[in-house]
C-alpha atoms as a PDB file:
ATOM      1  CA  UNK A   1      55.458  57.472 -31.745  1.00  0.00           C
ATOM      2  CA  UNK A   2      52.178  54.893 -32.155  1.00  0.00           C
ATOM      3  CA  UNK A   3      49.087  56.395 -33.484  1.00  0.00           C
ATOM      4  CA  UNK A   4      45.817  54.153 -32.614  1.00  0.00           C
ATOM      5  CA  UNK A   5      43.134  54.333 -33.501  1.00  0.00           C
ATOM      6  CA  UNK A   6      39.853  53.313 -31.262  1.00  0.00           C
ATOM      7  CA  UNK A   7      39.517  49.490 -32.046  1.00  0.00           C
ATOM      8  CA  UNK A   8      43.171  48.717 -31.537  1.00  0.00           C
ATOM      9  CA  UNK A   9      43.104  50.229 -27.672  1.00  0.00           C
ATOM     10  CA  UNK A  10      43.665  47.431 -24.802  1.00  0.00           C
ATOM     11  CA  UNK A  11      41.159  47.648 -22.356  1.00  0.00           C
ATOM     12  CA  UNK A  12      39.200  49.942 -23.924  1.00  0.00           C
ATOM     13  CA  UNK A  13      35.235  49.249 -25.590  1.00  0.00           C
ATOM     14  CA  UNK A  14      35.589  48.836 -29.540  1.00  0.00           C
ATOM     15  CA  UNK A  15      33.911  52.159 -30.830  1.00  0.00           C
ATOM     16  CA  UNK A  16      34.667  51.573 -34.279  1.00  0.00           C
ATOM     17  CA  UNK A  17      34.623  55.101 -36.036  1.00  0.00           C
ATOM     18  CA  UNK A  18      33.686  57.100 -33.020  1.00  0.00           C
ATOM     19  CA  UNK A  19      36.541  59.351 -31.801  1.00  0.00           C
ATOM     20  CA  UNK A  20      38.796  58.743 -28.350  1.00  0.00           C
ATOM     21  CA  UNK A  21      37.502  61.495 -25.759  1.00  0.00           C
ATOM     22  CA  UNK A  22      38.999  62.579 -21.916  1.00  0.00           C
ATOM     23  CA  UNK A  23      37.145  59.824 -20.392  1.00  0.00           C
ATOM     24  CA  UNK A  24      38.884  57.013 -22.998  1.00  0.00           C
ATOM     25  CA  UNK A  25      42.016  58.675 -22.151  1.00  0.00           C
ATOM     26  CA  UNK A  26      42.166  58.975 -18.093  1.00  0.00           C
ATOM     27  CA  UNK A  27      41.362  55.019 -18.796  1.00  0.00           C
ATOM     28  CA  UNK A  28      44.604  54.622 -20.374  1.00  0.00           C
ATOM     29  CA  UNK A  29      47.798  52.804 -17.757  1.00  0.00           C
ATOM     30  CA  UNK A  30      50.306  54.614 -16.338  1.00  0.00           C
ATOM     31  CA  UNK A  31      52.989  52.830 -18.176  1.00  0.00           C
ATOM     32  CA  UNK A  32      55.858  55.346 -18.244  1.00  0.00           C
ATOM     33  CA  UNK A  33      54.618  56.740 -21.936  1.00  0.00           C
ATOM     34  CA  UNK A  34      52.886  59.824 -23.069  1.00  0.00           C
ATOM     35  CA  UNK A  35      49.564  59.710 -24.643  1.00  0.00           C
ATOM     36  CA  UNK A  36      47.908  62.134 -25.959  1.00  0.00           C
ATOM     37  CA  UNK A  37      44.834  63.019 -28.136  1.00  0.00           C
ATOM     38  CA  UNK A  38      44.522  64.266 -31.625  1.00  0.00           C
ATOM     39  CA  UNK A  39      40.729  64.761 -33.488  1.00  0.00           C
ATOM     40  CA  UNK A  40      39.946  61.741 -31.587  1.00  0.00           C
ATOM     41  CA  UNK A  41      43.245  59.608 -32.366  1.00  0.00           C
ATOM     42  CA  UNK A  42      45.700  58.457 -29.788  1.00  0.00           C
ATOM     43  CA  UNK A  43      49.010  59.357 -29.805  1.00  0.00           C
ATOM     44  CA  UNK A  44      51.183  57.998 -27.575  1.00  0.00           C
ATOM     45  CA  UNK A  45      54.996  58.899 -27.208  1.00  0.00           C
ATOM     46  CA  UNK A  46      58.354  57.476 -25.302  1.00  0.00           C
ATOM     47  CA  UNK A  47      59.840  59.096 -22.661  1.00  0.00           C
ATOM     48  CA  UNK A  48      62.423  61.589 -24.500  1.00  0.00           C
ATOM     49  CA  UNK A  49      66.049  61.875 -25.054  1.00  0.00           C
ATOM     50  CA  UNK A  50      68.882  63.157 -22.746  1.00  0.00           C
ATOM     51  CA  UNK A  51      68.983  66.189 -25.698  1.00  0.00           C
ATOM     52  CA  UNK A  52      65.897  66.753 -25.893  1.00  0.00           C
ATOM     53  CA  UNK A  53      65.197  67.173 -21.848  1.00  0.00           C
ATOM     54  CA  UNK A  54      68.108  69.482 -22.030  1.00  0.00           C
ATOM     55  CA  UNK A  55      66.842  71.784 -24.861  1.00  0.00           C
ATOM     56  CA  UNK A  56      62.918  71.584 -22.188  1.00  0.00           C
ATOM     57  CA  UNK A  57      65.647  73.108 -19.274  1.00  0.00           C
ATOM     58  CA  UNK A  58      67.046  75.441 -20.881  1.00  0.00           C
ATOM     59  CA  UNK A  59      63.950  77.112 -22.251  1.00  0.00           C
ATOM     60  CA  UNK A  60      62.306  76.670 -19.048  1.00  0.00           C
ATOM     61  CA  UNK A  61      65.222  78.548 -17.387  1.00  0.00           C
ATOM     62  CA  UNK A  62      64.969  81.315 -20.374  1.00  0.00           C
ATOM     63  CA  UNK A  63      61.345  81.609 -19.999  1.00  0.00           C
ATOM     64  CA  UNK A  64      60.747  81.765 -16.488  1.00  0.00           C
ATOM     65  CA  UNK A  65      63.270  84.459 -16.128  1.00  0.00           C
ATOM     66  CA  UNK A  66      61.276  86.770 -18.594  1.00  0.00           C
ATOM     67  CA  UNK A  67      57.461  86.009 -17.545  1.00  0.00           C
ATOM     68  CA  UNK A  68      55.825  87.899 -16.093  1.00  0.00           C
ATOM     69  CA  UNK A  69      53.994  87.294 -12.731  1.00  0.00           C
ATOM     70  CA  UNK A  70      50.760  86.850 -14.211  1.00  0.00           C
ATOM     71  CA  UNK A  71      52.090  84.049 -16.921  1.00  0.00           C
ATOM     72  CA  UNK A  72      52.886  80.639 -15.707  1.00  0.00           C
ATOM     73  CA  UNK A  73      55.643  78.505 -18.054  1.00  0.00           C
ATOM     74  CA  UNK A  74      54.820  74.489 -17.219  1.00  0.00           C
ATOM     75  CA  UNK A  75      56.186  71.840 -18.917  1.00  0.00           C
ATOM     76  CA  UNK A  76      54.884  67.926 -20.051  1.00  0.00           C
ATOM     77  CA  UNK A  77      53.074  66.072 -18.905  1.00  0.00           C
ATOM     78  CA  UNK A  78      50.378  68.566 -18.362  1.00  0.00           C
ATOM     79  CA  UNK A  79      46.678  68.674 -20.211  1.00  0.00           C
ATOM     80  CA  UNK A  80      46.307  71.240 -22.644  1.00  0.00           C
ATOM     81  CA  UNK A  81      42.417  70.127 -23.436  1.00  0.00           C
ATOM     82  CA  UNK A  82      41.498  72.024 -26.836  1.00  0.00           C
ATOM     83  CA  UNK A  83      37.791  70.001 -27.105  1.00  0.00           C
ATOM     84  CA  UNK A  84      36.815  66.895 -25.816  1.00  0.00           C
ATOM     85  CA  UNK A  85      38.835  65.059 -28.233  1.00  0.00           C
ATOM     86  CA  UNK A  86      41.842  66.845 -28.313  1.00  0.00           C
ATOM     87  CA  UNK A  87      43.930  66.721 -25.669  1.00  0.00           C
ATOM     88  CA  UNK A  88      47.608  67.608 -26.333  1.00  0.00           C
ATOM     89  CA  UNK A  89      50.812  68.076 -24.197  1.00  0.00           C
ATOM     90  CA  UNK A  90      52.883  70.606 -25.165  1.00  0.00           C
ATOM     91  CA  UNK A  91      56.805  69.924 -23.854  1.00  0.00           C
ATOM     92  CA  UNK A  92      56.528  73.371 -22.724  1.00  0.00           C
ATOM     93  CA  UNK A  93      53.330  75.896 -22.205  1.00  0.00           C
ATOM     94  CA  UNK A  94      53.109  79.618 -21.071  1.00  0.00           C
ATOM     95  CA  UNK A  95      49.411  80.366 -20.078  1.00  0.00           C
ATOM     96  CA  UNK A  96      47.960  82.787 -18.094  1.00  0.00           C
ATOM     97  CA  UNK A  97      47.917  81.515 -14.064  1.00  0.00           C
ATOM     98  CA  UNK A  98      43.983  82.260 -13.755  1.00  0.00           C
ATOM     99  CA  UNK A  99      43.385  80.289 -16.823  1.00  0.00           C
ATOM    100  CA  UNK A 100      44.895  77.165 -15.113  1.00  0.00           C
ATOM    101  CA  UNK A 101      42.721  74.332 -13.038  1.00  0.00           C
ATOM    102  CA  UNK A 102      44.581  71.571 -11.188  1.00  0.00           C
ATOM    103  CA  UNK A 103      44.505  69.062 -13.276  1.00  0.00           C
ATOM    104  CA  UNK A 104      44.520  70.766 -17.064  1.00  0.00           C
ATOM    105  CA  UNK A 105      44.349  73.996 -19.494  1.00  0.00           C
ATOM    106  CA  UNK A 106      41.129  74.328 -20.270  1.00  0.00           C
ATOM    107  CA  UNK A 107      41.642  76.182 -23.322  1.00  0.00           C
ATOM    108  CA  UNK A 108      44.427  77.411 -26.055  1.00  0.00           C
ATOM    109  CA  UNK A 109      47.497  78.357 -24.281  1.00  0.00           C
ATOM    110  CA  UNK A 110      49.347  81.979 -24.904  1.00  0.00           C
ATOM    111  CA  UNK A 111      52.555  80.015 -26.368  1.00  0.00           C
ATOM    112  CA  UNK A 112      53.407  76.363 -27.194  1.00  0.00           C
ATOM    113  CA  UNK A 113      56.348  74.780 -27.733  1.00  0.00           C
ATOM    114  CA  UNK A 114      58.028  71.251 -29.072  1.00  0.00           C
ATOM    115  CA  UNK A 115      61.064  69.849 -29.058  1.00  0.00           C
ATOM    116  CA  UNK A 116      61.795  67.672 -32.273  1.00  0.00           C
ATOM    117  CA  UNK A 117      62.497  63.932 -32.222  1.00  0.00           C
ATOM    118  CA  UNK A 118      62.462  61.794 -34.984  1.00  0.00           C
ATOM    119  CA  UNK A 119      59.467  60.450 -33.245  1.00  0.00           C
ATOM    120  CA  UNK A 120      57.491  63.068 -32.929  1.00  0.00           C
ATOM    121  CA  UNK A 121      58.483  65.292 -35.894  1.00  0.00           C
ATOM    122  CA  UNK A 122      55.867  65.002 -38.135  1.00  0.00           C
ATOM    123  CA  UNK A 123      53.260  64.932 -35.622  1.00  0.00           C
ATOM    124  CA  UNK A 124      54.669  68.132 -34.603  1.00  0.00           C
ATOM    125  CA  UNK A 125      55.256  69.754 -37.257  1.00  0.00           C
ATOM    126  CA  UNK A 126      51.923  69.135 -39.124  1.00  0.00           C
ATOM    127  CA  UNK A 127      49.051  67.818 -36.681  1.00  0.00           C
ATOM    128  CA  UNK A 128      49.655  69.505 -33.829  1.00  0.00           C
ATOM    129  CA  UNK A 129      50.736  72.753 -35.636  1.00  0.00           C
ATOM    130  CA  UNK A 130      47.180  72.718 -37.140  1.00  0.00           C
ATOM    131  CA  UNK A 131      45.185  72.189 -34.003  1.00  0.00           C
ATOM    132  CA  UNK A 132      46.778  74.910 -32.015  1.00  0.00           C
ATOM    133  CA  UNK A 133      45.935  76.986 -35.061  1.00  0.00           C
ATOM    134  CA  UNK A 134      42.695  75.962 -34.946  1.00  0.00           C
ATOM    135  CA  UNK A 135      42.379  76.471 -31.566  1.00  0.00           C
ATOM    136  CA  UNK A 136      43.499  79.840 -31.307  1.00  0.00           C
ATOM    137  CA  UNK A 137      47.264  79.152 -29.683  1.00  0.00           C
ATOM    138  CA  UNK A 138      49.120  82.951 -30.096  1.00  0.00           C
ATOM    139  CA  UNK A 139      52.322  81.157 -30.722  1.00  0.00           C
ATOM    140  CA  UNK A 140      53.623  78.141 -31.710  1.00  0.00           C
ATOM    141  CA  UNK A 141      57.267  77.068 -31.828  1.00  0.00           C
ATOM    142  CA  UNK A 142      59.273  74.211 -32.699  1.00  0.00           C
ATOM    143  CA  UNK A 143      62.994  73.660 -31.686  1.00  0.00           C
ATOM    144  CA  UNK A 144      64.985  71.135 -33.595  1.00  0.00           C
ATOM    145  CA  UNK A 145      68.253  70.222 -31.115  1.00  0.00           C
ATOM    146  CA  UNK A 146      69.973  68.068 -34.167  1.00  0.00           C
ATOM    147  CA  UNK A 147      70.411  71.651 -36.003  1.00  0.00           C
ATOM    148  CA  UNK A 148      70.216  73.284 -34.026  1.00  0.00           C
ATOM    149  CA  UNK A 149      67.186  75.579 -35.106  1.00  0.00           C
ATOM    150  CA  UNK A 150      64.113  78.004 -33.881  1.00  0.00           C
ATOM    151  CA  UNK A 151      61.024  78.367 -36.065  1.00  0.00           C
ATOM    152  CA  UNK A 152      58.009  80.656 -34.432  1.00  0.00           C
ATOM    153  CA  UNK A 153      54.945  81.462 -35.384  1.00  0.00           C
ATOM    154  CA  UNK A 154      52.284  83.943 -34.131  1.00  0.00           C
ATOM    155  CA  UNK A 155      48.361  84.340 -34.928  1.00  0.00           C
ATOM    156  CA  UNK A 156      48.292  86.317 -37.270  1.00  0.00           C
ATOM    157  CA  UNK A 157      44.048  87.118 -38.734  1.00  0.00           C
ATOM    158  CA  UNK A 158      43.519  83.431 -37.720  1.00  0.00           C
ATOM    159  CA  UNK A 159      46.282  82.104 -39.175  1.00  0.00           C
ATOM    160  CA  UNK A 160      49.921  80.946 -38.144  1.00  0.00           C
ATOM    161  CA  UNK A 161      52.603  83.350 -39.861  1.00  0.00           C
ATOM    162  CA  UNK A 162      56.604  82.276 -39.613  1.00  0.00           C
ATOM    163  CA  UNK A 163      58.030  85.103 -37.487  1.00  0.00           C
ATOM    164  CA  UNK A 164      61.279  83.414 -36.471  1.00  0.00           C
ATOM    165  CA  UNK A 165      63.528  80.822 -38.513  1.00  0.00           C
ATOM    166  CA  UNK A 166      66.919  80.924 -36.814  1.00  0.00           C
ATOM    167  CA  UNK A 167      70.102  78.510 -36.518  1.00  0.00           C
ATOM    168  CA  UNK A 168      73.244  78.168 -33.950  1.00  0.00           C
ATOM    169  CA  UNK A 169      74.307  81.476 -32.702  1.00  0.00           C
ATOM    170  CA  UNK A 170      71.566  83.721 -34.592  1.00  0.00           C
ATOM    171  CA  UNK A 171      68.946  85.417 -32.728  1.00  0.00           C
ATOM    172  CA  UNK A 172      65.026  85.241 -32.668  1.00  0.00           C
ATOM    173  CA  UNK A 173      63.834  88.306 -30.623  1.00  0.00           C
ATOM    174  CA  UNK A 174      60.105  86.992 -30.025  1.00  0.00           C
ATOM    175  CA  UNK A 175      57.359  89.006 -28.551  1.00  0.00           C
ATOM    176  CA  UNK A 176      54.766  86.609 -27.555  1.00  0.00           C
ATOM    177  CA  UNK A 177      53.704  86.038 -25.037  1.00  0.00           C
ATOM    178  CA  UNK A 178      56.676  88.330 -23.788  1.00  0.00           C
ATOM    179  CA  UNK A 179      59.773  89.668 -25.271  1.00  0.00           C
ATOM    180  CA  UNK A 180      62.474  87.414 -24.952  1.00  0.00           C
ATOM    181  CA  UNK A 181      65.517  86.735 -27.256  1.00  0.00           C
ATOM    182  CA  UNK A 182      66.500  82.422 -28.339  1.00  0.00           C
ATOM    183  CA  UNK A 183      69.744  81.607 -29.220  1.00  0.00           C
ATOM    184  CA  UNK A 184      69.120  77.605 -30.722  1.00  0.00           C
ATOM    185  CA  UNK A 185      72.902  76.974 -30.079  1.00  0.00           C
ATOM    186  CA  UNK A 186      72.779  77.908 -26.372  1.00  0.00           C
ATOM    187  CA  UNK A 187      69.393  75.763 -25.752  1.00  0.00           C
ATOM    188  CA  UNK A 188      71.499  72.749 -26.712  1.00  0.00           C
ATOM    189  CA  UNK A 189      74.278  73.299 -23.850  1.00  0.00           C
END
């Protein structure tokens, strides 16, 4: 994981103290990595691990199998754009279909999710957990495959509460944005 900031960006004017927006970051090469935006700061990302793809599958498959019709469940790359200089990419999203354009979600999605990499942990676990909160995201979770581990969170009066820490073979039965039950230990098969 890189974090630039404006004035280090190839190809791209020196702004020096002004914040990266969409238009900075549809300029940015299709060069096989993720980038993404944070308050104005680029993030940009490898491609992931074998593990970590595997844990994105599995969840998919669990997901799609309990939404219902009027939910979609996508998974990155796809724009979620939570204000002009925040544009984030959640490995996996459930949002409601009409909320959806084309190219992007326009707004906070019902549930987010990331899968942990050394990478990408802090970023994760800190930034991005705080702008989804901000931004009104029901339901954030993390999944750490190396564990393996769940930890959910739901709005809760504006702020994220912890309604799911589990490990291996233990349970979280999670409400939002539906009811479905996450075994850690079988997302890592």
């Amino acid at each position: 994981m890189v974090l630039m900031q404006p004035d280090q960006l190839y190809n791209l004017p020196w702004r020096p103290n002004l914040p990266l927006t969409r238009d900075d970051l549809d300029r940015m090469p299709d060069d096989g990595h993720r980038y993404e935006l944070i308050d104005g700061a680029l993030i940009m990302t490898p491609a992931p691990s074998l593990r970590h793809q595997s844990v994105v599958v599995n969840l998919v498959c669990l997901l799609k199998a309990a939404c219902p019709r009027d939910l979609k469940v996508l998974v990155a790359p796809f724009d979620v754009v939570l204000a002009p200089d925040s544009i984030m990419q959640p490995d996996l999203l459930v949002a409601r279909s009409e909320d959806f354009t084309e190219r992007e979600l326009p707004t906070a999605p019902l549930l987010a999710v990331e899968v942990l990499s050394p990478s990408t942990r802090r970023i994760d676990l800190m930034l991005k957990f705080s702008r989804l909160e901000a931004a009104g995201c029901a339901s954030y979770w993390v999944v750490d495959p190396d564990t393996p581990e769940l930890i959910a969170w739901e709005m809760r009066d504006g702020a994220y509460a912890q309604v799911a820490k589990v490990a291996g073979d233990d349970e979280a039965r999670l409400t939002l944005p539906f009811g479905v039950t996450v075994v850690p230990a079988d997302l890592i098969l």
